[in-house]
N, C-alpha and C. Protein backbone atom coordinates (compact mmCIF):
# COMPACT_ATOMS: atom_id res chain seq x y z
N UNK A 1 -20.86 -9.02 6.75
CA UNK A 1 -19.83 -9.98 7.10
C UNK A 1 -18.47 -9.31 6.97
N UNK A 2 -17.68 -9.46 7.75
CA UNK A 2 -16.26 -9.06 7.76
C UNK A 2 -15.41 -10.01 7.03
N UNK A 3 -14.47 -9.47 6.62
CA UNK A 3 -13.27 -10.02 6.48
C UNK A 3 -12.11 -10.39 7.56
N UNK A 4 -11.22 -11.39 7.28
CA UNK A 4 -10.40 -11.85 8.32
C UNK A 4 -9.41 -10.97 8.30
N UNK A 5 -8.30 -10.62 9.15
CA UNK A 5 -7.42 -9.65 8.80
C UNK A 5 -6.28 -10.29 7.90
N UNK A 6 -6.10 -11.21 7.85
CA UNK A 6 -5.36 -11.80 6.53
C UNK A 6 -5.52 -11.45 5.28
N UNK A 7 -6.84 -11.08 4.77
CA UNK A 7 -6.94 -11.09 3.97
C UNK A 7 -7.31 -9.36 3.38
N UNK A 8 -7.34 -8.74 4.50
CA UNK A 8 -7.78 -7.69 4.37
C UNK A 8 -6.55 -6.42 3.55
N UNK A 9 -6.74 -5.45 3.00
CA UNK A 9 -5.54 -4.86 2.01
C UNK A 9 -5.53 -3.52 2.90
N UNK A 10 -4.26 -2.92 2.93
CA UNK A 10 -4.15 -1.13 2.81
C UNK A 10 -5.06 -0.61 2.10
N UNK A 11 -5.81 0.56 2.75
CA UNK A 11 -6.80 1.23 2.41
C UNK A 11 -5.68 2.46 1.58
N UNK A 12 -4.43 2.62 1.44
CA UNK A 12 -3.89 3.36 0.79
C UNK A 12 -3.30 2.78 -0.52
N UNK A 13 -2.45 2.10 -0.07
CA UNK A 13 -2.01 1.20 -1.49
C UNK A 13 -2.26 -0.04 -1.96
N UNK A 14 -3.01 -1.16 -0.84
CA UNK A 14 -3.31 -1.96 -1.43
C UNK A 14 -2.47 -3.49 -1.03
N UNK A 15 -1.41 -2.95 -0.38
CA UNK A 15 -0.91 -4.28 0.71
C UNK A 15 -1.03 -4.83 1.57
N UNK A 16 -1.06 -6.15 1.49
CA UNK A 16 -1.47 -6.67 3.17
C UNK A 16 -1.38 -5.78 4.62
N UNK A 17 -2.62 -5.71 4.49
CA UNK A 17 -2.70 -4.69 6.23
C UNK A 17 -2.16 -5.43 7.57
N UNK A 18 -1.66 -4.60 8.16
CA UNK A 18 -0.22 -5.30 9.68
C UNK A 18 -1.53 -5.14 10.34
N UNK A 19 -1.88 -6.11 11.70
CA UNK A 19 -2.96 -5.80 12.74
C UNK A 19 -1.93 -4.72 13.37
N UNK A 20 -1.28 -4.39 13.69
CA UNK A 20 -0.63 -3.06 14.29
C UNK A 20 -0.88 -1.65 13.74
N UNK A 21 -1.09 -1.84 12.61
CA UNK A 21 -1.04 0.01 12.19
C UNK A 21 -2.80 0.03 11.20
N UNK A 22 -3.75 -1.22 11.48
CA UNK A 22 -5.13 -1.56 10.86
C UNK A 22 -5.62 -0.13 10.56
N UNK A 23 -6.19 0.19 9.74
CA UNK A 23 -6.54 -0.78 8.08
C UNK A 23 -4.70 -0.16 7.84
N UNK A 24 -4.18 0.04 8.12
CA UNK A 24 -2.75 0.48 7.23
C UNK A 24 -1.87 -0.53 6.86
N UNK A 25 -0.79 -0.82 5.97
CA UNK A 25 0.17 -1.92 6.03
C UNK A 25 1.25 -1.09 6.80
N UNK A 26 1.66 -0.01 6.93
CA UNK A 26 2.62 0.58 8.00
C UNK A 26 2.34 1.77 8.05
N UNK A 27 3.40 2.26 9.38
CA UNK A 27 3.24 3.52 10.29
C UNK A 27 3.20 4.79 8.69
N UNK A 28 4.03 4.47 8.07
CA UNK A 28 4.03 5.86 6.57
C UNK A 28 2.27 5.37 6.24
N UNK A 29 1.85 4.37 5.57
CA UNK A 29 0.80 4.79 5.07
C UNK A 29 -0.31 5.25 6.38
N UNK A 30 -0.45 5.11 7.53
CA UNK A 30 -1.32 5.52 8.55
C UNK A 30 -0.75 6.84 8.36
N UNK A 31 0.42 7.59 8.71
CA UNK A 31 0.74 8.27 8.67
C UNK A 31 0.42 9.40 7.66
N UNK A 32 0.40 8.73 6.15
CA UNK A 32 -0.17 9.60 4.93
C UNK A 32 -1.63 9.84 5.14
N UNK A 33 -2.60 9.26 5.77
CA UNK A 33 -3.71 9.39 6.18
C UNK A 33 -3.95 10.35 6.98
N UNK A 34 -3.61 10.30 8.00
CA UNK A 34 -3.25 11.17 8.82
C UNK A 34 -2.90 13.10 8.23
N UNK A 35 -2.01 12.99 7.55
CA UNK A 35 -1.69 14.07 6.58
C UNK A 35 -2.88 14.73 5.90
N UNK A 36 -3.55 13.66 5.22
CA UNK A 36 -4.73 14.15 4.30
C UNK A 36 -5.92 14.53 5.49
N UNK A 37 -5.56 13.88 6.22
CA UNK A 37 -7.21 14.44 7.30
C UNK A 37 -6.72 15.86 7.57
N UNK A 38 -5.54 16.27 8.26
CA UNK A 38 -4.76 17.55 9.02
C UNK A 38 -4.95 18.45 7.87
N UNK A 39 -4.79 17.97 6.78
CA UNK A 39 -4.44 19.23 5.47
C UNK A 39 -5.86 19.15 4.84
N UNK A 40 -7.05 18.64 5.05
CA UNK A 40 -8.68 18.90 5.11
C UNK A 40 -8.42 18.23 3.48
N UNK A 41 -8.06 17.46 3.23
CA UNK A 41 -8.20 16.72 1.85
C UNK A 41 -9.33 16.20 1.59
N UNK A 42 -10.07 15.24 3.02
CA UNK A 42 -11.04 14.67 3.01
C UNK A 42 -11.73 15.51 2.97
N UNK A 43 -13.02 15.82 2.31
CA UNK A 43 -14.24 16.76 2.70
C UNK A 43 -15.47 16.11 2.47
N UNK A 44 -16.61 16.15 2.96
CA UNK A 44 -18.18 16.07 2.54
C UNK A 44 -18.57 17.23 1.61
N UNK A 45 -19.21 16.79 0.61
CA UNK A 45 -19.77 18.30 -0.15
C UNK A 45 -20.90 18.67 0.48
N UNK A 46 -21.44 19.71 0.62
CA UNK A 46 -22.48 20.11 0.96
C UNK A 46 -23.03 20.72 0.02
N UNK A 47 -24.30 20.99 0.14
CA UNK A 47 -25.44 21.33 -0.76
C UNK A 47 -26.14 22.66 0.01
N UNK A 48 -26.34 23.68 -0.29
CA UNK A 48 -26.26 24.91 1.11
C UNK A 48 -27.72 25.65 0.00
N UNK A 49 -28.37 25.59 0.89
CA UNK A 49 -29.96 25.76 0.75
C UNK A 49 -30.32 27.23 -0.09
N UNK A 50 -31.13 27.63 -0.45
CA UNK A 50 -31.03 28.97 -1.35
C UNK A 50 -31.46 29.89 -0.53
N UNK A 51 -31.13 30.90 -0.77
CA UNK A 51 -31.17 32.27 0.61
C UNK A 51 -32.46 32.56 1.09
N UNK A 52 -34.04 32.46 -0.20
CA UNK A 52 -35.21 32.61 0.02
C UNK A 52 -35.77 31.15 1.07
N UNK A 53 -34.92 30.15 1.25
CA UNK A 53 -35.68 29.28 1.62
C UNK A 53 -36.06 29.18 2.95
N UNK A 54 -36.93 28.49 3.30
CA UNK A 54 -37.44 28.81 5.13
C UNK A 54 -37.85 27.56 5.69
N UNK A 55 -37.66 27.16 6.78
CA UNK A 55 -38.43 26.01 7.71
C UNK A 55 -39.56 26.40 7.90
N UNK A 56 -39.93 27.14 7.51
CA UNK A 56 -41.45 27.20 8.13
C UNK A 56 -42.16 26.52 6.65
């Protein structure tokens, strides 16, 4: 189930999110997002298999 956008918060700080800049409450926090993706902040860890190991 979703939420309504009224009620929904900034995925950065936590303020009412604008339907214009969604999930953001403004262009700076989309913007700081933005930053952290470009500068590889976000990452997945990976788990990298041991050198002996094989698909077969």
């Amino acid at each position: 189930m979703t939420t309504p956008d009224t009620l929904r918060t900034c995925v950065n700080c936590d303020h009412a999110a604008v339907a214009e800049y969604k999930p953001f409450c403004s262009r700076r926090c989309a913007d700081l997002d933005l930053g952290r993706w470009l500068n590889e902040s976000y990452t997945i860890p990976a788990v990298e298999p041991p050198d002996d190991w094989s698909e077969e």
